[in-house]
Protein backbone atom coordinates (compact mmCIF):
# COMPACT_ATOMS: atom_id res chain seq x y z
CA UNK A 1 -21.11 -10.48 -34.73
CA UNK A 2 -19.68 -8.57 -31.62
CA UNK A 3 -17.24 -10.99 -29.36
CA UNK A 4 -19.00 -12.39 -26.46
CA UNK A 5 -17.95 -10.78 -23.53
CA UNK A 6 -18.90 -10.71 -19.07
CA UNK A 7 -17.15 -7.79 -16.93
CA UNK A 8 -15.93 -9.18 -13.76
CA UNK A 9 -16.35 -6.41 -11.48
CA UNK A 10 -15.44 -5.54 -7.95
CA UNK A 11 -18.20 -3.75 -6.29
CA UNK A 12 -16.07 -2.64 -3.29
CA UNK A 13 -15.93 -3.11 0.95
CA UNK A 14 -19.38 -1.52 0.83
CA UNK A 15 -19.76 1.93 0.65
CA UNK A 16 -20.85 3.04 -2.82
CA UNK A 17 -18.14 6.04 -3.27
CA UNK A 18 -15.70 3.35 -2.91
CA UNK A 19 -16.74 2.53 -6.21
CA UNK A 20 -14.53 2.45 -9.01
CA UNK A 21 -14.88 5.04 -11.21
CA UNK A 22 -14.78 2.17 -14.23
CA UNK A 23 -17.19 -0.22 -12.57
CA UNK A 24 -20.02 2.77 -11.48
CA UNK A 25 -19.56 3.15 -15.79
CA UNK A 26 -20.16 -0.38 -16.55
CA UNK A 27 -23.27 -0.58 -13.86
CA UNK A 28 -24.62 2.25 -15.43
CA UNK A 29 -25.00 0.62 -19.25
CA UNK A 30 -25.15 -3.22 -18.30
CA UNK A 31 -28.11 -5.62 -19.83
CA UNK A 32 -27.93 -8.13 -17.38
CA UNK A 33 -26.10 -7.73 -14.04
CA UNK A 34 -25.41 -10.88 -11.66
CA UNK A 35 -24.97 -9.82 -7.70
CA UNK A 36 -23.87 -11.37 -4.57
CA UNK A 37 -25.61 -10.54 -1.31
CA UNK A 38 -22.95 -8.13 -0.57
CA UNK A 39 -23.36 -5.93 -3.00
CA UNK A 40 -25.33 -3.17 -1.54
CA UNK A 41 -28.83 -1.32 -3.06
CA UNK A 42 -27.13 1.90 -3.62
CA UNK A 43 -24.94 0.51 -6.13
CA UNK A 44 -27.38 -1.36 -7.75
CA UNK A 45 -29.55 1.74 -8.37
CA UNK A 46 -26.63 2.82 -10.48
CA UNK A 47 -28.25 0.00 -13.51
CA UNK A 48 -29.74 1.73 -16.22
CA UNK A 49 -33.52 1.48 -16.73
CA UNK A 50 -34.66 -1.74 -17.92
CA UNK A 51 -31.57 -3.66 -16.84
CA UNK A 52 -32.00 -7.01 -15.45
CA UNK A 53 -31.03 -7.36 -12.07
CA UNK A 54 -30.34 -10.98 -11.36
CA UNK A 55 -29.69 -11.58 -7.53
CA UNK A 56 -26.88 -14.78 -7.43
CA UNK A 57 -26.47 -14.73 -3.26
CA UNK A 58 -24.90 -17.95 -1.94
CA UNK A 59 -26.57 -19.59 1.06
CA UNK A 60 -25.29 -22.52 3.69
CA UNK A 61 -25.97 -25.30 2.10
CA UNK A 62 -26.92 -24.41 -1.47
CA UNK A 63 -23.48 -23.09 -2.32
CA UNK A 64 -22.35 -25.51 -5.20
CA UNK A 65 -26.31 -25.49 -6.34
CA UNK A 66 -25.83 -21.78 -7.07
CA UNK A 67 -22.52 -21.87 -8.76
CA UNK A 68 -24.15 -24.13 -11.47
CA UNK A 69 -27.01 -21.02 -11.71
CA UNK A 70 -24.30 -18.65 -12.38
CA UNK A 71 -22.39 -20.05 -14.42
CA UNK A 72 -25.81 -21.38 -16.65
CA UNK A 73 -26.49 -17.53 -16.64
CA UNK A 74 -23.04 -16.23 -17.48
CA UNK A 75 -22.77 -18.12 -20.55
CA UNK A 76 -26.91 -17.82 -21.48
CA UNK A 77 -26.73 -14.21 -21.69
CA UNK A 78 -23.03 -13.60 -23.28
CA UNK A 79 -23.62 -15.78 -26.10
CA UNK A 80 -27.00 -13.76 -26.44
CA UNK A 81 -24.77 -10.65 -27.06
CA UNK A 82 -26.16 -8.85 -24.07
CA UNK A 83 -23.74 -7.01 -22.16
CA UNK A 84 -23.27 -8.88 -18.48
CA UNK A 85 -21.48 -7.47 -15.51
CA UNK A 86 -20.81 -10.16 -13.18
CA UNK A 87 -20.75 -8.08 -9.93
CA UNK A 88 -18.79 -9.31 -6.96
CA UNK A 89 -18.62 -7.71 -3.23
CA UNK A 90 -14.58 -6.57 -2.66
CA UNK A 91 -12.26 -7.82 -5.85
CA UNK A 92 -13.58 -10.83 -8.11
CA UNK A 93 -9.89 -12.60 -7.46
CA UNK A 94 -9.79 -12.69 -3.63
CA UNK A 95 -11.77 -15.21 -1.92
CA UNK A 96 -14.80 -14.69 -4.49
CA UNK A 97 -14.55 -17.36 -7.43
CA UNK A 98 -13.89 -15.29 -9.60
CA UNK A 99 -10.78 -17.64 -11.37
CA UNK A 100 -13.10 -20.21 -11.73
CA UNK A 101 -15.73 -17.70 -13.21
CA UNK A 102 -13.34 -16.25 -16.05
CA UNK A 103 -11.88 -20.17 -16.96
CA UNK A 104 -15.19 -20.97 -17.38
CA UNK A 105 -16.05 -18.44 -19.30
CA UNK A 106 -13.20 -18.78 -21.47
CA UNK A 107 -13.55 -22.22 -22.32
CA UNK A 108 -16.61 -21.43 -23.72
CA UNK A 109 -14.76 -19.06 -26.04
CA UNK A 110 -16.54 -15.80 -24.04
CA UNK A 111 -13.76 -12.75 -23.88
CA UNK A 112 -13.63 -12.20 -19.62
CA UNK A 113 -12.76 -8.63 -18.65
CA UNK A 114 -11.67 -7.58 -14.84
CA UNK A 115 -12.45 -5.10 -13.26
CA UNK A 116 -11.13 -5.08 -10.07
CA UNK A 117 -12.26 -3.58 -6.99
CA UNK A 118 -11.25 -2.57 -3.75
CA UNK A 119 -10.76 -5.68 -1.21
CA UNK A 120 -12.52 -5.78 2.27
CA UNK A 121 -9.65 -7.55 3.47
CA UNK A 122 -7.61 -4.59 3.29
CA UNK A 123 -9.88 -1.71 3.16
CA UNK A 124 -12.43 -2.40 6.08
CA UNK A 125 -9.76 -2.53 8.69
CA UNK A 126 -8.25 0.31 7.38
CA UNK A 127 -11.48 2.43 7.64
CA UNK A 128 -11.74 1.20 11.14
CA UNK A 129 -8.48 2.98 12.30
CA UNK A 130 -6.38 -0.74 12.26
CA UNK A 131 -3.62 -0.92 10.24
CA UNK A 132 -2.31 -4.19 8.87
CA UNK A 133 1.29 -2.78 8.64
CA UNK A 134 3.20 -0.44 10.91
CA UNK A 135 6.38 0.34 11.98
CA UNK A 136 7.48 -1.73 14.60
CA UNK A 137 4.65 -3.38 14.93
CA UNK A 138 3.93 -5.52 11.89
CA UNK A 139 5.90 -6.29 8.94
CA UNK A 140 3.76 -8.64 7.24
CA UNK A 141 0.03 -9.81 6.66
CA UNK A 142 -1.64 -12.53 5.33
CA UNK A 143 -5.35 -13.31 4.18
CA UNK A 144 -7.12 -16.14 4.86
CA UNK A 145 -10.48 -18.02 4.50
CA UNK A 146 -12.21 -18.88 7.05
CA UNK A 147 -14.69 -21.02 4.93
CA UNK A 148 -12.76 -23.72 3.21
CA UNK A 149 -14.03 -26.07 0.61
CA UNK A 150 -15.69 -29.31 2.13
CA UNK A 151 -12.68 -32.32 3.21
CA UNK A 152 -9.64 -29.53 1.94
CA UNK A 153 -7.19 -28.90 4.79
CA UNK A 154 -7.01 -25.09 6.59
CA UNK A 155 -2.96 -25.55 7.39
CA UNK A 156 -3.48 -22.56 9.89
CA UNK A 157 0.45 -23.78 11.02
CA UNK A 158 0.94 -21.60 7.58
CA UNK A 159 -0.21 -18.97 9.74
CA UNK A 160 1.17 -18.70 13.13
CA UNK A 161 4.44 -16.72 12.69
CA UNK A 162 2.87 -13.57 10.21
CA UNK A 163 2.23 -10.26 11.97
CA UNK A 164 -1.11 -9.60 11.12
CA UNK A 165 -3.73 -11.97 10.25
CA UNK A 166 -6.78 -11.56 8.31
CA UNK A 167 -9.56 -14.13 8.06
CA UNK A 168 -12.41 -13.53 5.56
CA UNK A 169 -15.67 -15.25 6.05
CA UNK A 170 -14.59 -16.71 9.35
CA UNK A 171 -17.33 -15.87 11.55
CA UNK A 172 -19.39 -19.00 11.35
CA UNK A 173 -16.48 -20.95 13.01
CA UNK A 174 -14.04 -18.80 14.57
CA UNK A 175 -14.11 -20.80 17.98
CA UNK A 176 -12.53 -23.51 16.26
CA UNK A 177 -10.45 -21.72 13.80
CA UNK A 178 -9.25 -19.54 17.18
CA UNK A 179 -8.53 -22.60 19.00
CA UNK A 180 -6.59 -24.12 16.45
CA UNK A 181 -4.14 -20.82 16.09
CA UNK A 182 -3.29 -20.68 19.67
CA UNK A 183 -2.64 -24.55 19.28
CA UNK A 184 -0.11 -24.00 16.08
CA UNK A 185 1.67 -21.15 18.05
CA UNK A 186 -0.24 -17.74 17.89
CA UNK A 187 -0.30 -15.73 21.37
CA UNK A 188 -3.90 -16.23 22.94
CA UNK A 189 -3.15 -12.78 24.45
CA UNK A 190 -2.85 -11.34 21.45
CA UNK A 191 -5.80 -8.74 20.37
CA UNK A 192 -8.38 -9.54 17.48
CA UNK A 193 -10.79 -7.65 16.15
CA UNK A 194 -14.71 -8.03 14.22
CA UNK A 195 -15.25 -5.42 11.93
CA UNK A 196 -18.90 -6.47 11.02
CA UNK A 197 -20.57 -4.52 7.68
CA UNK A 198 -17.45 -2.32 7.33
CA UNK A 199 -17.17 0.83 5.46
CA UNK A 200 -21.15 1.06 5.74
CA UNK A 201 -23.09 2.91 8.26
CA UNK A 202 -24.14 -0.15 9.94
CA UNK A 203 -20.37 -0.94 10.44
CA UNK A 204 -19.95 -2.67 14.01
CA UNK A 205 -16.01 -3.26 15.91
CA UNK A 206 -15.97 -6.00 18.08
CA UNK A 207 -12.14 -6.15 20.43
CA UNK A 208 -11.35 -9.46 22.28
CA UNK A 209 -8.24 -11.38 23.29
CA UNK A 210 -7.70 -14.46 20.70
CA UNK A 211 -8.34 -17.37 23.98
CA UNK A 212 -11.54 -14.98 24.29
CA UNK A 213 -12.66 -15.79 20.83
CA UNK A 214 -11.85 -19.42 21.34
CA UNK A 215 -14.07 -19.39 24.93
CA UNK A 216 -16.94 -18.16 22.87
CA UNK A 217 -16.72 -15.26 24.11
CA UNK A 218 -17.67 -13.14 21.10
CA UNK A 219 -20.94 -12.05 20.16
CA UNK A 220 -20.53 -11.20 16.21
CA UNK A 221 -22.80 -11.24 13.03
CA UNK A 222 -22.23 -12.16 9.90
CA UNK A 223 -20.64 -10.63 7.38
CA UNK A 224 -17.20 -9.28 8.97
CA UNK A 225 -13.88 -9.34 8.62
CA UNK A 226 -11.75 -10.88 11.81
CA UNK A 227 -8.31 -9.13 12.22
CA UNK A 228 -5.73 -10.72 14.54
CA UNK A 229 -2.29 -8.91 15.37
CA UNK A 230 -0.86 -6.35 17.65
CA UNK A 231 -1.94 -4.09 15.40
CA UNK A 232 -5.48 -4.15 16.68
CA UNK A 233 -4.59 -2.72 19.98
CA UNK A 234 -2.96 0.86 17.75
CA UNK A 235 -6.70 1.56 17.19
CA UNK A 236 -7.56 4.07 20.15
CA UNK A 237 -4.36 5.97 19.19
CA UNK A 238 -5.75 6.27 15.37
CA UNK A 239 -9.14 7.09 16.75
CA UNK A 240 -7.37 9.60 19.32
CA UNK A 241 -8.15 7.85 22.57
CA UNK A 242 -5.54 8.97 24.74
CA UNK A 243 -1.97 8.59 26.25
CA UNK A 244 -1.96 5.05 27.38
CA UNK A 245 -2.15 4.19 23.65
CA UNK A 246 0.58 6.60 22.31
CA UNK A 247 3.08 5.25 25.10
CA UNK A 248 2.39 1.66 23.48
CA UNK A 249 3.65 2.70 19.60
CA UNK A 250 5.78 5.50 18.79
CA UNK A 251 6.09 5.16 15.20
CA UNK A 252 9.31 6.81 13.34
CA UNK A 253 8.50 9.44 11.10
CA UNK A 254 11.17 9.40 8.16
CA UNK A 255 10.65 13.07 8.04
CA UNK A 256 12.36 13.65 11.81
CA UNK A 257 15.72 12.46 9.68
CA UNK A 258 15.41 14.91 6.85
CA UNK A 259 17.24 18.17 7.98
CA UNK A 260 14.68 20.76 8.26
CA UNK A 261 16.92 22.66 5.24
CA UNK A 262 16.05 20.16 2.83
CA UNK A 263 12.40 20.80 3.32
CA UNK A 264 11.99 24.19 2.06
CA UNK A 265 8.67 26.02 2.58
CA UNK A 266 7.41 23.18 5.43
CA UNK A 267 9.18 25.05 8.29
């Protein structure tokens, strides 16, 4: 008898060519495949004929309610023998459950395999020209929830001295969250930005002040990442939007040090 087994896949920021090469494969020949909301229609019409497509979405107020679903149909159709892709928006292992997935999994004596995939966190500012690193701007980043478990502690404080900030599901309460990192020590000057349904073409950028987020200020939909730094405000030069930007980051270029002799055939 073949060794129970569930792929923990990544399905990406969004955009289907953002795909991994490995996860489009294991779409493509799954039994059973278990989606979050996230997951867009394009990659799901990568399943094979016949597959069973088993929508898993978590809602306010139904989230634990829903766990208990998937992991009832995790184990169900592994110990069947059916091959089961468990298919997450972004990578399984940031922000998605996808530990407590795998443990579960393997106390049940079910082989786990990852696949991981390309995290929103990362990617989706990216794609909208913002950088979460550059020289002489920012030389660090952190991710964080925005959507803690019920009674656990946030410890924003944690936060209020990295460069770059990146909240994940934060949308539902960023006036508070906002409000609480200009109390612990974060500029209220500083610029943020709402990158709603990146890397898709329904992708939306929303710019305000951190104090403006904390006003209310903000009109932004659900989902979207929230980027807070001085590296928002390097997005018109990115995006080419004139001088005022350039004369606000001049970024070294390691190659102005190389002597152009050393560089044959780029001169």
């Amino acid at each position: 008898m073949a060794t129970a087994r569930v792929y923990l896949v990544g399905a990406g920021p969004g955009d289907p060519e953002l795909l991994t090469v490995k996860a489009a494969r294991l779409v493509a020949c799954a039994d059973v495949i278990l989606y979050d909301r996230l997951v867009p229609p394009a990659i799901l019409s990568l399943a094979r004929p016949g597959a069973e497509l088993v929508y898993v979405g978590k809602e306010d107020g139904c989230a634990q309610e829903t766990q208990r679903r998937i992991f009832t149909e995790l184990a169900m159709n592994a110990l069947r023998g059916r091959t089961v892709v468990r298919l997450k928006g972004g990578d399984p292992m940031v922000f998605g459950r996808g530990a407590e997935e795998w443990a579960f999994l393997s106390q049940l004596g079910v082989a786990v395999e990852l696949v991981p995939g390309i995290s929103s966190a990362v990617a989706v500012p990216a794609l909208a020209s913002i950088p979460l690193t550059a020289r002489g701007v920012a030389r660090s980043f952190a991710v964080a929830t925005g959507h803690a478990k019920e009674g656990e502690p946030q410890h924003w404080e944690a936060f209020a001295e990295v460069d770059t900030l990146v909240i994940l599901m934060g949308v539902k309460h960023r006036t508070s969250i906002a409000t609480t990192l200009i109390a612990v020590g974060r500029n209220p000057l500083e610029p943020c930005a709402f990158i709603e349904s990146g890397s898709t073409e329904n992708e939306q950028v929303v710019i305000a002040t951190l104090e403006e987020v904390a006003a209310g200020a903000t009109d932004v939909a659900s989902p979207a990442v929230w980027v807070c730094g001085q590296v928002v405000a390097l997005r018109d030069q990115l995006r080419g939007s004139g001088a005022a930007a350039q004369a606000s980051f001049e970024p070294q270029n390691p190659w102005l040090d190389v002597p152009a002799a050393h560089l044959p055939g780029l001169f």
